[in-house]
Each structure stands twice: as structure tokens, then as C-alpha cells.
N, C-alpha and C. Protein backbone atom coordinates (compact mmCIF):
# COMPACT_ATOMS: atom_id res chain seq x y z
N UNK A 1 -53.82 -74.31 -29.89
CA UNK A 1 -53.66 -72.91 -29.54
C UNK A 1 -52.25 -72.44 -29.88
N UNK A 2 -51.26 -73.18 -29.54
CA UNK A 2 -49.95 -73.11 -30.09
C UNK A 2 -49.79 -72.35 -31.54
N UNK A 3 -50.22 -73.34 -32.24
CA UNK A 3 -49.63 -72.81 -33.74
C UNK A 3 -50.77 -71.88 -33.99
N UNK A 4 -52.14 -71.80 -33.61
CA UNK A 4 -52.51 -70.56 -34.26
C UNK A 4 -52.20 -69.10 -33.71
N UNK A 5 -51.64 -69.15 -32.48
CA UNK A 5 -51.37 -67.77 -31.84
C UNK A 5 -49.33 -67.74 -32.39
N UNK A 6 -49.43 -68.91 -32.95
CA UNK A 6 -47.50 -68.82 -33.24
C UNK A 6 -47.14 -67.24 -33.89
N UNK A 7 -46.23 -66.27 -33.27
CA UNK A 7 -46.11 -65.31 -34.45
C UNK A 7 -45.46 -65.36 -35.99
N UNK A 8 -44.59 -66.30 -35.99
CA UNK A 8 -43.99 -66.84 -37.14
C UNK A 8 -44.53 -67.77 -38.01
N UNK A 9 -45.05 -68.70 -37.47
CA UNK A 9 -45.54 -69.68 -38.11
C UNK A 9 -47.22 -70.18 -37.90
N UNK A 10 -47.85 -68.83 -38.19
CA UNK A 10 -49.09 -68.91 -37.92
C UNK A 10 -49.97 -69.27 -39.01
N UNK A 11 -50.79 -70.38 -39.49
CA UNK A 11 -51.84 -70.56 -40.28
C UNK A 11 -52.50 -69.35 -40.66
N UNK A 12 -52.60 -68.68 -40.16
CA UNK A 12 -53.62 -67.30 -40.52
C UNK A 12 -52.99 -66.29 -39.89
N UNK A 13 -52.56 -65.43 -40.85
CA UNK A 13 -51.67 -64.45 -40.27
C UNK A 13 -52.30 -63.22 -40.22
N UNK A 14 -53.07 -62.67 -40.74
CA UNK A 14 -53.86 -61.34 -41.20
C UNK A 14 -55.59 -61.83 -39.89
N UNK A 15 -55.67 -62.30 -38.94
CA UNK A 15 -56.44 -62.31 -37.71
C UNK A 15 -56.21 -61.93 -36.36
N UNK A 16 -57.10 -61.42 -35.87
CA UNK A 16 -57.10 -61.06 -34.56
C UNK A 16 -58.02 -61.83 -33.64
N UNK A 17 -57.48 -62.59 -32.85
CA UNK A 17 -58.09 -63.42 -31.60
C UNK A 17 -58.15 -62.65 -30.11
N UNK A 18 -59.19 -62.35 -30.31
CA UNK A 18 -59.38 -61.52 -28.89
C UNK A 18 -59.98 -62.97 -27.40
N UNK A 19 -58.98 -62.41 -26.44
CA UNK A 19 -59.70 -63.61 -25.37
C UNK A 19 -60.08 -62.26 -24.15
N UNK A 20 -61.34 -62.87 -23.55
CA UNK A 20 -61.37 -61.63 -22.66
C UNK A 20 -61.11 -63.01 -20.83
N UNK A 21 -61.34 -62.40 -20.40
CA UNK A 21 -60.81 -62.73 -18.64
C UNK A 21 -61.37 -61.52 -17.84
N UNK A 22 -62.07 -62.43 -17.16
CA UNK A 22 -62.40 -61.74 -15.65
C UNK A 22 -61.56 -61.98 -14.46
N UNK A 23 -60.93 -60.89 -13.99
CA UNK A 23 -60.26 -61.02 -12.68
C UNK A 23 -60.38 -60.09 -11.89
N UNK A 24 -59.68 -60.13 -10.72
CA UNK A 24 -60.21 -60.03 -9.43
C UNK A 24 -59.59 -58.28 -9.58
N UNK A 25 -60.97 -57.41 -8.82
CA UNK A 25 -60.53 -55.88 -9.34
C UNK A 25 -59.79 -55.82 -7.84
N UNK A 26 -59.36 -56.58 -7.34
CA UNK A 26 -58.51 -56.16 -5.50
C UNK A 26 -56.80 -55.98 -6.48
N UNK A 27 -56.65 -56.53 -7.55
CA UNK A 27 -54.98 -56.55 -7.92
C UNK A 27 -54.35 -55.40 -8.40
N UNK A 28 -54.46 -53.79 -7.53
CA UNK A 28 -54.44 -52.83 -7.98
C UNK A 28 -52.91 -52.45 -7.86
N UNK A 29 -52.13 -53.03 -7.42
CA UNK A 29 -50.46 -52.66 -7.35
C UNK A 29 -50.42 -53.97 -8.12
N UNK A 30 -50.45 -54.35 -8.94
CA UNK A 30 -50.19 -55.21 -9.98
C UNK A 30 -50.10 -54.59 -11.29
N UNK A 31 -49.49 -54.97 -12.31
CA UNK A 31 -49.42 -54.54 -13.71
C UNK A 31 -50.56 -55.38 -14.04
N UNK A 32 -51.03 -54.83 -15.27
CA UNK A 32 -52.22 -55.73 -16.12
C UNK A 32 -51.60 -56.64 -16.69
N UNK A 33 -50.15 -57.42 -17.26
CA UNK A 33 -49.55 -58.18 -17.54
C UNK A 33 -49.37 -58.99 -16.30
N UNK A 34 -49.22 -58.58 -15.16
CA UNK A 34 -49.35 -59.34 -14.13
C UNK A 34 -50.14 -60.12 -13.47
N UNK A 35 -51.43 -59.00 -13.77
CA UNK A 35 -52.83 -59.83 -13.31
C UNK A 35 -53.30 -60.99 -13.85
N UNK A 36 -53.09 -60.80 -15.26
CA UNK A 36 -53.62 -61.65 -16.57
C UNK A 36 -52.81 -63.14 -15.65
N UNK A 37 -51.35 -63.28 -16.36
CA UNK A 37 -50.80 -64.15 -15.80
C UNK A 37 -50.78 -64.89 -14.32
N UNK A 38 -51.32 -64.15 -13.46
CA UNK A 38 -51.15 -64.48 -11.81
C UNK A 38 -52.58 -65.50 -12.48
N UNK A 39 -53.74 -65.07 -12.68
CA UNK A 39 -55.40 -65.36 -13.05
C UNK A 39 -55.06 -66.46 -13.81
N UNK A 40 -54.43 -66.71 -15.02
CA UNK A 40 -54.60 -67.72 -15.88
C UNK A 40 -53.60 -68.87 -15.29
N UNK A 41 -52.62 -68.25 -14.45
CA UNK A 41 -51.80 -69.69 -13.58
C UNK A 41 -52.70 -70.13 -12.83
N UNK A 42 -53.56 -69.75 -12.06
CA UNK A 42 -54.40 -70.23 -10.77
C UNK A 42 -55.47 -70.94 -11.65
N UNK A 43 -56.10 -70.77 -12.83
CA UNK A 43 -56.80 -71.32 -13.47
C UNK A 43 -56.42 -72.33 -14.40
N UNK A 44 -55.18 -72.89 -14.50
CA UNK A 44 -54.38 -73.35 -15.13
C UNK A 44 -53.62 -74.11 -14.50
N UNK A 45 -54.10 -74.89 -13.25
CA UNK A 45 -53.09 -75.28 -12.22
C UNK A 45 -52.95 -76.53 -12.51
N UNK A 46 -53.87 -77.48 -13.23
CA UNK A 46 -53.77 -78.54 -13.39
C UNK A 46 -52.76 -79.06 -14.84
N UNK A 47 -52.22 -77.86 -15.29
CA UNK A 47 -51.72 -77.81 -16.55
C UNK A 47 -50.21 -77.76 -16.01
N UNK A 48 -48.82 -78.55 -16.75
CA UNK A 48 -47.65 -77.57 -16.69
C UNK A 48 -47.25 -76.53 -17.06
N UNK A 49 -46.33 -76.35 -15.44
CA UNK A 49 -45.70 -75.18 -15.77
C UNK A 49 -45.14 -74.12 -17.01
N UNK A 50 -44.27 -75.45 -17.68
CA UNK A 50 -43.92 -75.03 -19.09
C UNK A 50 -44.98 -74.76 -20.55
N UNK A 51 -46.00 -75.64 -20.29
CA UNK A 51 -46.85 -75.54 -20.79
C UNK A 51 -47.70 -74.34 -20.93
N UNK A 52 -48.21 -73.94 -19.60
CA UNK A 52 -48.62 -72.60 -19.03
C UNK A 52 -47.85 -71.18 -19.81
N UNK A 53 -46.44 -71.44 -19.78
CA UNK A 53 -45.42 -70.72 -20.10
C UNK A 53 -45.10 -69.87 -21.64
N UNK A 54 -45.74 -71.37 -22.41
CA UNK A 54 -45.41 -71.38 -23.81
C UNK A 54 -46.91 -70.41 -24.41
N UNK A 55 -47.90 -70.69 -23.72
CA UNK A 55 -49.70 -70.42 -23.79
C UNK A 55 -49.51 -68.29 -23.62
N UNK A 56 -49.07 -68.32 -22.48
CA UNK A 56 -49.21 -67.05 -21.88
C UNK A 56 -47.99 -66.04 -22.89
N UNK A 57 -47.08 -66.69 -23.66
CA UNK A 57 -45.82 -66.22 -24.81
C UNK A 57 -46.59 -65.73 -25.37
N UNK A 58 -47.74 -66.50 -26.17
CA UNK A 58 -48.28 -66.28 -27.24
C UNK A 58 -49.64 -65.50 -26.97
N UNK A 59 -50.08 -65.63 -26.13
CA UNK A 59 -51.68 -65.21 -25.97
C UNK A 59 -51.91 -63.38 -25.05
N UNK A 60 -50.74 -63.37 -23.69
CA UNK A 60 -50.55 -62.39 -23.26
C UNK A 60 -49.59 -61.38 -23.64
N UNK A 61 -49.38 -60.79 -24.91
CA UNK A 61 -48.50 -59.91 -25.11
C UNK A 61 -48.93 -59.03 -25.32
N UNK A 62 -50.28 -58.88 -25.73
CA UNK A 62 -50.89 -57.60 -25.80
C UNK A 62 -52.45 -57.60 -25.11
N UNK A 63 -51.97 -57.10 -23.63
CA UNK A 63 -53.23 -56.89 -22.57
C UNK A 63 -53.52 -55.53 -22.68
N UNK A 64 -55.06 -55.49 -22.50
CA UNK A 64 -55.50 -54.24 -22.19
C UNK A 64 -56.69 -54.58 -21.22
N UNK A 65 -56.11 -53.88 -20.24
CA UNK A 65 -57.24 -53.93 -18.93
C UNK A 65 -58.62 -53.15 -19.33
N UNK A 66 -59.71 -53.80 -18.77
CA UNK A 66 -61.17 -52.83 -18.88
C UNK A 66 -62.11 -52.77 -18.11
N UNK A 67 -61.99 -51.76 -17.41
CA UNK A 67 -62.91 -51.72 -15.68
C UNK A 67 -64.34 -51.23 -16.23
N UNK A 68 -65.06 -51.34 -15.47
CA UNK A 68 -66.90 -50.86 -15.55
C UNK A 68 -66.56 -49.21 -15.79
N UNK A 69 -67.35 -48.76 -16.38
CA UNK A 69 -67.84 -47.36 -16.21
C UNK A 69 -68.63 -47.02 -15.33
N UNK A 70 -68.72 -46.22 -14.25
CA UNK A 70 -69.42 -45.37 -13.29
C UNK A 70 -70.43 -44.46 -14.19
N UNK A 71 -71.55 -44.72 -13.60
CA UNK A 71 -73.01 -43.82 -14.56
C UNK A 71 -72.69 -42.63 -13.80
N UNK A 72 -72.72 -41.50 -14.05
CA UNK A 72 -73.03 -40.40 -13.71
C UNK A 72 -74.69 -39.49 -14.13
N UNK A 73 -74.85 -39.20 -13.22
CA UNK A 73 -76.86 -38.85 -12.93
C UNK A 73 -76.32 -37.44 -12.74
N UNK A 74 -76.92 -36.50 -13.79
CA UNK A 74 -77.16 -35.56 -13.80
C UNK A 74 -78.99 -34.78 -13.41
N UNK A 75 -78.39 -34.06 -12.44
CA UNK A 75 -80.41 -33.52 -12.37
C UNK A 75 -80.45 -32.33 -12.40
């Protein structure tokens, strides 16, 4: 995961790796950079710290949160 998300020294530079994550919709005074990271440490616990560290450099820099849509019923 390292070297293919590396920004400099990436094998394939012209790709986009999308990862999606489900987390908890209660983290509403949180940033979406926050959530991501709080979610992937707790899921990631058996991993090091630094390790964790180097993963989330490369993989979380560009979050975009995406909540359900509400149906609206028109009659």
C-alpha cells in the first residue's frame, strides 16, 4: 500500500484509488479528516502506531464525507 499510494514515487501515477469506510454518523463535531482517522485507528489497533501513521499520509488526504439521501414523497 505504501509505494502504490507514494505521491512521488508511485508505480502508477495517472490512477485513482478510491477506498470507501463506513463510520459512525454520531461524529458530528468532528471534521471528516477526523472521523476517517479516529475509524481507521480503532480498526487498526493491532497495527503500529507509526505504521498507522505512514498508511493514513498517504491514503487520507483527500476525504469526502457521504451521508444517505432523505426520499422526499410528494402527493
Amino acid at each position: 500500500m505504501h509505494g502504490i499510494c507514494d505521491n512521488s514515487n508511485a508505480p502508477f501515477k495517472n490512477i485513482i484509488i478510491v477506498i470507501m469506510l463506513e463510520v459512525p454518523s454520531d461524529e458530528i463535531e468532528m471534521t471528516d479528516d477526523e472521523i476517517v482517522e479516529k475509524t481507521l485507528y480503532a480498526l487498526w489497533s493491532d497495527i503500529s502506531i507509526d505504521t498507522i501513521a505512514s498508511l493514513l499520509s498517504r491514503i487520507a488526504n483527500n476525504v469526502a464525507l457521504v451521508t444517505t439521501e432523505t426520499s422526499l414523497c410528494v402527493s
